[in-house]
Protein backbone atom coordinates (compact mmCIF):
# COMPACT_ATOMS: atom_id res chain seq x y z
CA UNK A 1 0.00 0.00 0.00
CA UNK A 2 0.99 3.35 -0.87
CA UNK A 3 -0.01 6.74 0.46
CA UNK A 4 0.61 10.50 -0.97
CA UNK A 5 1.22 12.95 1.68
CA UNK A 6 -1.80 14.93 0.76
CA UNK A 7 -3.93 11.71 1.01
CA UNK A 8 -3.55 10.17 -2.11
CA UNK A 9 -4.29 5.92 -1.46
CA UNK A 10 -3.16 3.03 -3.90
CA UNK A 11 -3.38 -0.54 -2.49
CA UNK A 12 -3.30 -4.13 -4.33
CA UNK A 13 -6.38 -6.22 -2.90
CA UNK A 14 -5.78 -10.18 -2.76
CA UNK A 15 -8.00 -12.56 -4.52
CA UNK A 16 -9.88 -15.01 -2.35
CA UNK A 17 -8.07 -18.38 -3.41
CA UNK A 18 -11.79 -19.58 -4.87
CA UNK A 19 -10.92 -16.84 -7.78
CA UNK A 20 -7.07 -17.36 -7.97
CA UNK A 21 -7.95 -18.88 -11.52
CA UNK A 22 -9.62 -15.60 -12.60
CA UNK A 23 -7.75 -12.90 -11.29
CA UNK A 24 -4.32 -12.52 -10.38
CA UNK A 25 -4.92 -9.41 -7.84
CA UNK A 26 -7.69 -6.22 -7.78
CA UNK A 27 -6.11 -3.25 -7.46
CA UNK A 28 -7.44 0.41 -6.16
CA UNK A 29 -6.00 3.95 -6.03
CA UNK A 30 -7.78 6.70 -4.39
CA UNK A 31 -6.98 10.22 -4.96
CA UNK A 32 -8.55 13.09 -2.45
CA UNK A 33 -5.09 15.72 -2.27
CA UNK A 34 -5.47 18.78 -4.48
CA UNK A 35 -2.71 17.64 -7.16
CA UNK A 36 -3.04 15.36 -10.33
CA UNK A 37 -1.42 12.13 -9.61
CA UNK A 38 0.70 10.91 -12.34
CA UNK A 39 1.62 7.00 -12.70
CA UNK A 40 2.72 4.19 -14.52
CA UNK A 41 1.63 1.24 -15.54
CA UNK A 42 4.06 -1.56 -16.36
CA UNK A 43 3.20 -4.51 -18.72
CA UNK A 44 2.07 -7.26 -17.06
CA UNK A 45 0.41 -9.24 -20.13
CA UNK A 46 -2.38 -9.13 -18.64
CA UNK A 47 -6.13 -7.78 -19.77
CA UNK A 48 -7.90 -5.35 -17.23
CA UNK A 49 -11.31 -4.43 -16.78
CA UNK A 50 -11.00 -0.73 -14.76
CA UNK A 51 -13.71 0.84 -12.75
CA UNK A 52 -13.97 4.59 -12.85
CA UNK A 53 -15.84 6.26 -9.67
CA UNK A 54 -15.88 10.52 -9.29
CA UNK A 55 -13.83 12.07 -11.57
CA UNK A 56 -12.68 10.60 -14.77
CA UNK A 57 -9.17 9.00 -15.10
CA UNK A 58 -7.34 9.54 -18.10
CA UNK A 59 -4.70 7.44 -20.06
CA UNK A 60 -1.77 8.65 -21.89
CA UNK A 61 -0.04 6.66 -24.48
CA UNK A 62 3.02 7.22 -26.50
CA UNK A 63 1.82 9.46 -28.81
CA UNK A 64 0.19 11.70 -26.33
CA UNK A 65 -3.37 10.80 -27.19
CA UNK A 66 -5.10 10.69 -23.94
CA UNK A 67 -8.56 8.35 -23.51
CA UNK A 68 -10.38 9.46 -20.76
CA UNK A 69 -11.54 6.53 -18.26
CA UNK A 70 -15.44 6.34 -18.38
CA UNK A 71 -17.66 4.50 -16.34
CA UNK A 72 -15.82 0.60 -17.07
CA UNK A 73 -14.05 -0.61 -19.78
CA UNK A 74 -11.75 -3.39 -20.87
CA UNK A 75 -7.74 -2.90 -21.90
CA UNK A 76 -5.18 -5.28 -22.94
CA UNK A 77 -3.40 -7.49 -22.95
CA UNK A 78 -0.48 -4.89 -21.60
CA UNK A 79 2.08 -5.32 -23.34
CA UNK A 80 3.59 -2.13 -23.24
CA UNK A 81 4.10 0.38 -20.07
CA UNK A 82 1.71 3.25 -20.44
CA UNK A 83 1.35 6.23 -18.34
CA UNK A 84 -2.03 7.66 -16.60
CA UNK A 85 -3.22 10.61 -14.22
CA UNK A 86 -6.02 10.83 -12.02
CA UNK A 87 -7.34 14.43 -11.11
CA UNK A 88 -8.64 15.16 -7.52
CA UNK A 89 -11.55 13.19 -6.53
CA UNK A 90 -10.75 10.74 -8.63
CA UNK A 91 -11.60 6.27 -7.61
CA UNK A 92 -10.57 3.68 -9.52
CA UNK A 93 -11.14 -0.18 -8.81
CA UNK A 94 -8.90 -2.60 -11.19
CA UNK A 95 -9.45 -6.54 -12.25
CA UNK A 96 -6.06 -7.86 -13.24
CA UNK A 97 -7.33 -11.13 -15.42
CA UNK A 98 -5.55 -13.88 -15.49
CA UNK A 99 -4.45 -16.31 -18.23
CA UNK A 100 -7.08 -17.33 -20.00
CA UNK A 101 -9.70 -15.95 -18.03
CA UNK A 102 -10.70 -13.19 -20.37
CA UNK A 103 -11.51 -15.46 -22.62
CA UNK A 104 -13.89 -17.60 -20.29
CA UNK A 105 -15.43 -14.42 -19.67
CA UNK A 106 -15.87 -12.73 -23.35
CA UNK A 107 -14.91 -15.23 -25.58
CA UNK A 108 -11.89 -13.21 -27.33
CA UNK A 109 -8.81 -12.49 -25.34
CA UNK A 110 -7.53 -10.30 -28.12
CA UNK A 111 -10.25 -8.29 -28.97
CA UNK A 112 -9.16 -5.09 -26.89
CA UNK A 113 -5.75 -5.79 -27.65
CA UNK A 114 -4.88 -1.82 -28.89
CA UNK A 115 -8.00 0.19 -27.92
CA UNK A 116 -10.01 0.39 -24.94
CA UNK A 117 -13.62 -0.98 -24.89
CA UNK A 118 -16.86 -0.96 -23.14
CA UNK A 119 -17.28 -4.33 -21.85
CA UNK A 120 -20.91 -4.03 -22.35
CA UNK A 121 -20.19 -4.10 -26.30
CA UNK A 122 -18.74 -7.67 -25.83
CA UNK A 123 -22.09 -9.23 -24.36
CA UNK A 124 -25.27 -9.31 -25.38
CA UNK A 125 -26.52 -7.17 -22.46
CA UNK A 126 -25.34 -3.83 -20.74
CA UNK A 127 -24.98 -5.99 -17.36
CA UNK A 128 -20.92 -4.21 -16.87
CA UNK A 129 -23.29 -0.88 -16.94
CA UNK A 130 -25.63 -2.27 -14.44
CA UNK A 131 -22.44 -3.67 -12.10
CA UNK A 132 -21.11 -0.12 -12.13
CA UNK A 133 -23.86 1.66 -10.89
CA UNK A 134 -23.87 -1.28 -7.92
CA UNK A 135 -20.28 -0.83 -7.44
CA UNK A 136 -20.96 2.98 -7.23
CA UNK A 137 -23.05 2.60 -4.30
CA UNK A 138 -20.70 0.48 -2.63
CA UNK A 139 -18.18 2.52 -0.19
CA UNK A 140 -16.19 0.14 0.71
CA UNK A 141 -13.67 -1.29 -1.58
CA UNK A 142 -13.39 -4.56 -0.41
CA UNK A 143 -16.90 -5.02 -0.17
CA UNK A 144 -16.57 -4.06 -4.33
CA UNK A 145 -14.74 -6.33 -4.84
CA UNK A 146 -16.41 -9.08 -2.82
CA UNK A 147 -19.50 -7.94 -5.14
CA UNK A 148 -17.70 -8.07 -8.38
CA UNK A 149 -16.64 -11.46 -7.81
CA UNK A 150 -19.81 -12.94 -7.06
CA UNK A 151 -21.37 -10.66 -10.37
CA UNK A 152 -18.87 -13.28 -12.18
CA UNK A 153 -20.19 -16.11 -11.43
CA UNK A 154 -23.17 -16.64 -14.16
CA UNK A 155 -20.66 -15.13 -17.01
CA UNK A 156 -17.42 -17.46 -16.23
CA UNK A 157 -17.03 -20.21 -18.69
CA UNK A 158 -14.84 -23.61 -17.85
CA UNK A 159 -11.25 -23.37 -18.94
CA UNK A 160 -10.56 -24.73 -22.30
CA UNK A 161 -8.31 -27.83 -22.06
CA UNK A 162 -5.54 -26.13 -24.61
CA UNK A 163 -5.07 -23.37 -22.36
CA UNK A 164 -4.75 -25.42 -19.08
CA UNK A 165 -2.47 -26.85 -20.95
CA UNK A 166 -0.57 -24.18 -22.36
CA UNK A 167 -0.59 -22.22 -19.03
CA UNK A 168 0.65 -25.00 -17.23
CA UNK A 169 3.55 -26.59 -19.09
CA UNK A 170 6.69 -25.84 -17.39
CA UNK A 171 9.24 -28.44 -19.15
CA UNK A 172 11.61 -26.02 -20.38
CA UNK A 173 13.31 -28.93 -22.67
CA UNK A 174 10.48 -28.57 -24.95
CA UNK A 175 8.75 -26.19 -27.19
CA UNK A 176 5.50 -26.25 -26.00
CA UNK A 177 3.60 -25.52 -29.17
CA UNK A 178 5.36 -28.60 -31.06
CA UNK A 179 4.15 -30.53 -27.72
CA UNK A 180 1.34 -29.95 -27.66
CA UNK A 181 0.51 -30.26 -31.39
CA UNK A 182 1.86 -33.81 -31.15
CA UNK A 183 -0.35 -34.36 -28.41
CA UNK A 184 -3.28 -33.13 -29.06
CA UNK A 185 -2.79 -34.45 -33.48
CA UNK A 186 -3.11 -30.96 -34.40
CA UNK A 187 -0.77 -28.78 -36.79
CA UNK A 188 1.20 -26.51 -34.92
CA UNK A 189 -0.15 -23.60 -36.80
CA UNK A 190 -3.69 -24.43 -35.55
CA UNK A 191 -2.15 -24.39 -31.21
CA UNK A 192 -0.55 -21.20 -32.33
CA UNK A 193 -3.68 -19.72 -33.41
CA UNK A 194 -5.63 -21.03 -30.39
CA UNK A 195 -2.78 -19.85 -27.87
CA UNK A 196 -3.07 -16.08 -29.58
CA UNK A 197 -7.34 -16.43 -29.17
CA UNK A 198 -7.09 -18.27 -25.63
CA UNK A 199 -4.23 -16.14 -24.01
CA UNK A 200 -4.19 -13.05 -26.25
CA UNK A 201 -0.65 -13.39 -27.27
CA UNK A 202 1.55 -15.53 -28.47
CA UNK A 203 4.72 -18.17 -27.38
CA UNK A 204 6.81 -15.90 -28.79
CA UNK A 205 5.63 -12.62 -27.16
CA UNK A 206 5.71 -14.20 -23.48
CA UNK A 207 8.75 -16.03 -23.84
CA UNK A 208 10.60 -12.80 -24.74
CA UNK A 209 8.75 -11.05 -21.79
CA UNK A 210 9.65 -13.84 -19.30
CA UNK A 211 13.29 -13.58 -20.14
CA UNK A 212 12.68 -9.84 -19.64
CA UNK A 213 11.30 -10.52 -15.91
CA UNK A 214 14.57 -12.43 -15.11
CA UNK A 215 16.73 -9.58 -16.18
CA UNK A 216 14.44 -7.05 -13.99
CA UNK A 217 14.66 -9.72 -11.03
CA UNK A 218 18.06 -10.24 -11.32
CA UNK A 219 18.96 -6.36 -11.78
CA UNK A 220 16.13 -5.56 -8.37
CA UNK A 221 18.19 -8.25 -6.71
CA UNK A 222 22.17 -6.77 -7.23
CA UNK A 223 20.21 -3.53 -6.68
CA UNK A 224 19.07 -4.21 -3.16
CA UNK A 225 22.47 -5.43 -2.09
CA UNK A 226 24.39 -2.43 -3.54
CA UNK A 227 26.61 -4.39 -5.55
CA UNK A 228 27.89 -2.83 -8.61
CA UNK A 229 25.99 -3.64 -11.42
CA UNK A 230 27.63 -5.97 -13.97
CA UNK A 231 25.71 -5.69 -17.27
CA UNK A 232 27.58 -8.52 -18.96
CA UNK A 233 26.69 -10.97 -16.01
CA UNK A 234 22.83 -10.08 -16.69
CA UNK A 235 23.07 -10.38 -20.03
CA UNK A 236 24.43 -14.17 -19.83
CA UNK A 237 22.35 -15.17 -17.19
CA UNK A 238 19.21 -13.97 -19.09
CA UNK A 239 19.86 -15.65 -22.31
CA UNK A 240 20.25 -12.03 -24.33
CA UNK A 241 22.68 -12.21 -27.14
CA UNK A 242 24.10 -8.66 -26.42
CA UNK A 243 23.67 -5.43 -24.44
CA UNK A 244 21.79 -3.61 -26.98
CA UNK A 245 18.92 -6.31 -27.11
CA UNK A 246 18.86 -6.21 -23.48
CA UNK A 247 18.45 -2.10 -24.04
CA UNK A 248 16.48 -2.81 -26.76
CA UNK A 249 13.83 -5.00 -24.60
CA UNK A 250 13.85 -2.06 -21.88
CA UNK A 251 12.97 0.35 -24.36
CA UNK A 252 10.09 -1.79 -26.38
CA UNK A 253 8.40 -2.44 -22.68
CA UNK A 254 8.94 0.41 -20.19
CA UNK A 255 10.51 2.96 -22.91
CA UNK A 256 13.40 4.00 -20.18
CA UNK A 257 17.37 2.41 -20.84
CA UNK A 258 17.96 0.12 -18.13
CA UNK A 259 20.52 2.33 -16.39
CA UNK A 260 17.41 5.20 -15.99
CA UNK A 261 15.15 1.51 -14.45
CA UNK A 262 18.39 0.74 -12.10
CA UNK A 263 18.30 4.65 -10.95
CA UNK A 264 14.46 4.59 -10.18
CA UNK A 265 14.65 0.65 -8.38
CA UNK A 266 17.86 2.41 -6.33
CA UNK A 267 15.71 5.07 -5.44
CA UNK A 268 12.54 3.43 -4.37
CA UNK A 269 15.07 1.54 -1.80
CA UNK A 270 16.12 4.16 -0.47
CA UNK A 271 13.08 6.04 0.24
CA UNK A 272 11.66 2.51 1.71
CA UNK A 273 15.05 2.34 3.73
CA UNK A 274 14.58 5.60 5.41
């Protein structure tokens, strides 16, 4: 949990282990001080369904086009870090899906994959409308989520058996798209296309981001310790061929080098030490 000195509130909310199939954490921020608060969002290949209460949040991308947060609607996967403010007065209540669960829920886990969408205009009624005027009356943010969750329930499809199985292979000996075309006596084209539609990306796009998560791991860890930070050692240990893809990777998903990341991760411990 975070907290702004002029009573600005961020906390990550736990999902009951019932959901730990759905969601991977809720997550609320809270802003009553006078000043805009200005924050990042970093990639977590994820799609998230985000709550807007009082005044509107906005999103910033790249290219400086802003989309202004209404009511509910439905982002991702994140692939990409992207910045966003929220004014005085502002409440926002995150879902952080997980895996496949998007899917289970709208049938498409890359159909919001660039822009942001009602999540009304994915089902057949306005019932995400109808939750947010519920969730509006709600105070209390765990009890919002605790209402969310059950509001699930009737939409939340079983898990297709390709993405179980896709999600849970961890034999790192073997491609798991050739795998699991062998098993399952279908092309591997055909898992490749179902991995995309289940997950909303593909084997390629998370296996490059996973080898990315080692390198920031690895880098928070020497960090922490205040041990000088030896590039080349990350670089081996992370499987990257040379410094600039490692550069390259820190500029395609947080758009910062990663000596400007080791400077912020330094300075966040040293704010937490004092």
């Amino acid at each position: 949990m975070t907290e702004h000195e002029d009573k600005y509130t961020s906390i990550k909310i736990a999902v009951p282990t019932d959901y730990e199939d759905v969601f991977s954490h809720f997550y609320y921020a809270d802003n009553k001080s006078s000043d805009i608060i200005y924050k990042t969002f970093f990639p977590l290949y994820q799609t998230i369904l985000i709550f807007n209460f009082g005044e509107k949040a906005i999103l910033h991308s790249k290219n400086s086009t802003k989309v202004v947060v209404d009511r509910c609607f439905v982002l991702g996967p994140i692939k990409q870090a992207f910045d966003y403010s929220l004014p005085p007065n502002s409440q926002i209540l995150v879902a952080n899906f997980k895996d496949d669960a998007f899917y289970r829920f709208f049938g498409n886990a890359s159909i919001a994959e660039h822009l942001p969408i009602n999540p009304d205009d994915l089902l057949v009624e306005n019932c995400f409308t109808a939750l947010w005027i519920e969730l509006n009356k709600i105070g209390d943010k765990n009890h919002q989520v605790n209402y969310l969750l059950e509001f699930c329930k009737p939409y939340l499809r079983d898990s297709n058996i390709i993405a179980e199985k896709l999600v849970n292979f961890d034999n790192e000996n073997l491609n798991p798209i050739k795998y699991l075309a062998s098993q399952q006596n279908q092309s591997e084209r055909n898992i490749q296309l179902k991995y995309k539609k289940l997950l909303g990306y593909t084997s390629k796009e998370i296996n490059r981001y996973q080898r990315f998560l080692k390198a920031i791991e690895r880098i928070q860890n020497i960090a922490s310790t205040s041990t000088k930070m030896d590039w080349f050692e990350i670089i081996n240990e992370c499987s990257y061929y040379d410094q600039s893809q490692l550069i390259h990777d820190f500029k395609h998903y947080l758009n910062i080098s990663p000596t400007k990341y080791l400077k912020f991760q330094q300075d966040i411990c040293i704010a937490k030490a004092e």
